[in-house]
Protein backbone atom coordinates (compact mmCIF):
# COMPACT_ATOMS: atom_id res chain seq x y z
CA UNK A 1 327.78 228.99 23.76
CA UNK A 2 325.85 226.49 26.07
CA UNK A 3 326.25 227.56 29.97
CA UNK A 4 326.61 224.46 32.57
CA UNK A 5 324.13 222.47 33.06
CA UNK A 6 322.22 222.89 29.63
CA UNK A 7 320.84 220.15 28.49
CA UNK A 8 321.86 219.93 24.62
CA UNK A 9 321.09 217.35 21.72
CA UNK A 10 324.55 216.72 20.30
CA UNK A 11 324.62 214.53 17.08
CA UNK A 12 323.83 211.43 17.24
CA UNK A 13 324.57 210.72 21.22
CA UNK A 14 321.31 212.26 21.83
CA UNK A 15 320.68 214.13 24.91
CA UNK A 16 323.38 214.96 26.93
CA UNK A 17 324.05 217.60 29.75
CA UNK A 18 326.69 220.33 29.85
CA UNK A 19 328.80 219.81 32.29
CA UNK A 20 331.58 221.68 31.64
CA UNK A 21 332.67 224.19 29.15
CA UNK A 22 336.80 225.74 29.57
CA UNK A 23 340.39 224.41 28.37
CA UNK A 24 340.95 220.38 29.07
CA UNK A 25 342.77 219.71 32.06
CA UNK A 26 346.44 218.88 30.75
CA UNK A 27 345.97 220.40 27.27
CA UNK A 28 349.22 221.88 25.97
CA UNK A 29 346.35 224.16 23.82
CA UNK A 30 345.32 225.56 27.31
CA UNK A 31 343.21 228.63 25.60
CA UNK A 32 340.84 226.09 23.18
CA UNK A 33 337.37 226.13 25.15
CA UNK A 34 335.59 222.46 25.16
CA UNK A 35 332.66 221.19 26.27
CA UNK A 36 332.45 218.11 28.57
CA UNK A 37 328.95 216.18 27.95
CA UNK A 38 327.77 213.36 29.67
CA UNK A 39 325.23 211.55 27.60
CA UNK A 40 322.16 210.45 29.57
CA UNK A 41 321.50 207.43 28.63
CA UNK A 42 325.57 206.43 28.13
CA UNK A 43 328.29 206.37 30.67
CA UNK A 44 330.93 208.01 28.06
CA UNK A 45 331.88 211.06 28.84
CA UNK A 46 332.42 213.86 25.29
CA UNK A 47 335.03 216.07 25.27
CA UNK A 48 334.26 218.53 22.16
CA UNK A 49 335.67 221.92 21.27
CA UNK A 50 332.85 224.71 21.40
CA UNK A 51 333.41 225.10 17.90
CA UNK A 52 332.64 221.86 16.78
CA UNK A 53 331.17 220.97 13.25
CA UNK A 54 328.77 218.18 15.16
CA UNK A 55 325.86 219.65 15.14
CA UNK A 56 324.54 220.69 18.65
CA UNK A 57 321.28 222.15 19.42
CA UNK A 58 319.45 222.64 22.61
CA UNK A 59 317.22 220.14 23.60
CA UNK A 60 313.43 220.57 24.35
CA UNK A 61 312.06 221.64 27.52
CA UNK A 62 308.72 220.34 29.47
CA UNK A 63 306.38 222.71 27.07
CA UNK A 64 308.13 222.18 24.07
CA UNK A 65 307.95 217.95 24.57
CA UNK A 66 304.57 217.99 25.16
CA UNK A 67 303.64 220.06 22.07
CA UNK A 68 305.85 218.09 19.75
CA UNK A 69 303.48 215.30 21.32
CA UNK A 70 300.41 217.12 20.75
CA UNK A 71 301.10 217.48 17.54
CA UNK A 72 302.45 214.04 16.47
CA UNK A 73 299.33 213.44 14.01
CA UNK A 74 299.65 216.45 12.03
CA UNK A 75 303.08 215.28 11.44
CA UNK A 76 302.82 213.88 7.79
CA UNK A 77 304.53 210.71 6.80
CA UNK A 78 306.28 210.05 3.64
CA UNK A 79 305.71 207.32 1.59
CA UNK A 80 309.34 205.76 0.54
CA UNK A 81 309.18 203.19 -1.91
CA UNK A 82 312.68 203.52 -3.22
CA UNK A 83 314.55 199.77 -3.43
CA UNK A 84 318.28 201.40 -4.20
CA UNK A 85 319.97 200.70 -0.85
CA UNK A 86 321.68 203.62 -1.34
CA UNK A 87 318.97 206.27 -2.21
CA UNK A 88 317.50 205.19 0.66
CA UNK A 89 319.95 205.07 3.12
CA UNK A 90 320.31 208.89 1.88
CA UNK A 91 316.53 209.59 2.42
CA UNK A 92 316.50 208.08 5.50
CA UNK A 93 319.33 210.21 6.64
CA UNK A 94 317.95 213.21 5.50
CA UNK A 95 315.44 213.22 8.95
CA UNK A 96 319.02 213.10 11.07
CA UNK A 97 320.42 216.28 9.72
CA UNK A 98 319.02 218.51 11.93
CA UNK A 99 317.53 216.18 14.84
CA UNK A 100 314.18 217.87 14.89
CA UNK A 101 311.53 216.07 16.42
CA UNK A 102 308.95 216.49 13.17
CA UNK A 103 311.24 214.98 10.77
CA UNK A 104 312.17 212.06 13.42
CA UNK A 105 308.18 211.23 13.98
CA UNK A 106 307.96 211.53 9.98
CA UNK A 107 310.84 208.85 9.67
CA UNK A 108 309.40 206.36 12.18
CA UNK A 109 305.60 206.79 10.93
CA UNK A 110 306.32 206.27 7.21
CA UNK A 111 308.84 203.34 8.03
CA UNK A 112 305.93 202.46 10.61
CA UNK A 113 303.45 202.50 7.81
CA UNK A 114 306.12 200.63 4.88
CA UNK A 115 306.28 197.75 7.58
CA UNK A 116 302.69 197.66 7.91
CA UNK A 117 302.44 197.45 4.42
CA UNK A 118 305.14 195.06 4.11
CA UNK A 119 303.50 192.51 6.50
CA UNK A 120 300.19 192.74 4.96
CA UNK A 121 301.38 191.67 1.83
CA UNK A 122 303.64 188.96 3.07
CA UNK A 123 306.78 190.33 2.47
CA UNK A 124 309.90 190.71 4.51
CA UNK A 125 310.63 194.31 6.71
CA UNK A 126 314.16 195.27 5.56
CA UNK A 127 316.93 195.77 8.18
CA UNK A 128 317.83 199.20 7.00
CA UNK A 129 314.36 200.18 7.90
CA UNK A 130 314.43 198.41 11.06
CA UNK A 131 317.77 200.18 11.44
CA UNK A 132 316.92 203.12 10.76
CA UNK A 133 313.21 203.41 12.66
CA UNK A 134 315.17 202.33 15.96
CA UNK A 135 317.28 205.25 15.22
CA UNK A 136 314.79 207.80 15.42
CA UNK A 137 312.87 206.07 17.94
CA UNK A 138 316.04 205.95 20.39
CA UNK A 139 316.83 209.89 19.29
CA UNK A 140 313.40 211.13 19.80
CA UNK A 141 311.89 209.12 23.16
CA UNK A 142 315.30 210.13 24.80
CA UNK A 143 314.98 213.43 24.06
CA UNK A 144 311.02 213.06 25.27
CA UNK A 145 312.07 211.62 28.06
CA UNK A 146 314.81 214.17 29.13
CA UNK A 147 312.43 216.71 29.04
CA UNK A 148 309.04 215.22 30.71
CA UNK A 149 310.88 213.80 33.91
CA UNK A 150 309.96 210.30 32.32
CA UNK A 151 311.97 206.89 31.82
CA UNK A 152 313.02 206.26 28.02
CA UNK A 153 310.39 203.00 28.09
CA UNK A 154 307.57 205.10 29.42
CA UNK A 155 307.61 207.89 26.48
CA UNK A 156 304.70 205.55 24.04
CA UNK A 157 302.62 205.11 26.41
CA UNK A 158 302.86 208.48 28.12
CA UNK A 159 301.82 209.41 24.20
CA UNK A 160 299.01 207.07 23.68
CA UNK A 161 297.71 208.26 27.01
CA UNK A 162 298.34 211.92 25.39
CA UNK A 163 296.92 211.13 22.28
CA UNK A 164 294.00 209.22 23.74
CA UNK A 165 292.63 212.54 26.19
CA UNK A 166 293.02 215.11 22.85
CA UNK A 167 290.99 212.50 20.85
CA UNK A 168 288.40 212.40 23.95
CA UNK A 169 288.52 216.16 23.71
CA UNK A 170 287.24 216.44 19.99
């Protein structure tokens, strides 16, 4: 169970803060425990039951963000050259089952690297990939953010910046 003021990733709102965890106010089912979330970068506030099947994990602290950026280019992309819509849409949510940062900065490099691709040799990006790559992008910079004290727009180039001082280092 998550204690008050946690700060969880809970499907896909993202990052949200614990705010609450006991019976709803005005619930006949007094002795169900929920938790009440509020969503940082939404005004909605979540009501869900502690035992929820959304998946719910805790999100990163300051050390854990800024090795997940340390290690964004070890993270391998994958080349996806499927053209079935459906296969994938299916791939694509594969990298959202668990939220994990890897699989997210897999997801937006290789869609990163098909739209590269796609633009050298004239053809169009597809909207599932745009879809999808915004996705990740809004998953994984809010949870980056959350956890470094930053704004949401500040996380690429508080990564370059990151990036750019290991790659001085070597």
């Amino acid at each position: 169970m998550f204690e008050v003021g946690t700060n969880v990733v809970y499907g896909q709102c993202g990052v949200c803060r614990v705010e609450r965890v006991g019976p709803l106010e005005n619930s006949p089912a007094g002795d169900r425990q929920y938790y009440t979330l509020q969503p940082f970068f939404s005004t909605e506030v979540i009501y869900t039951p502690v035992d929820c099947k959304v998946f719910m994990r805790p999100a990163l602290d300051r050390e854990q963000a800024e090795a997940v950026v340390r290690e964004i280019p070890a993270v391998r992309e994958e080349v996806c050259t499927e053209r079935r819509l459906t296969l994938l849409r299916e791939k694509y949510e594969s990298a959202f089952r668990e939220y994990d940062c890897a699989d997210l900065i897999s997801l937006i490099k290789s869609i990163y690297s098909k739209n590269q691709a796609a633009a050298q040799s004239g053809r169009r990006v597809g909207q599932m990939d745009q879809r999808y790559m915004k996705r990740a992008e809004e998953l994984l910079y809010g949870e980056l953010s959350v956890a470094l004290g930053i704004e949401r727009d500040q996380v690429v180039s508080y990564i370059a910046r990151v990036l750019e001082e290991k790659k001085g280092e070597s």
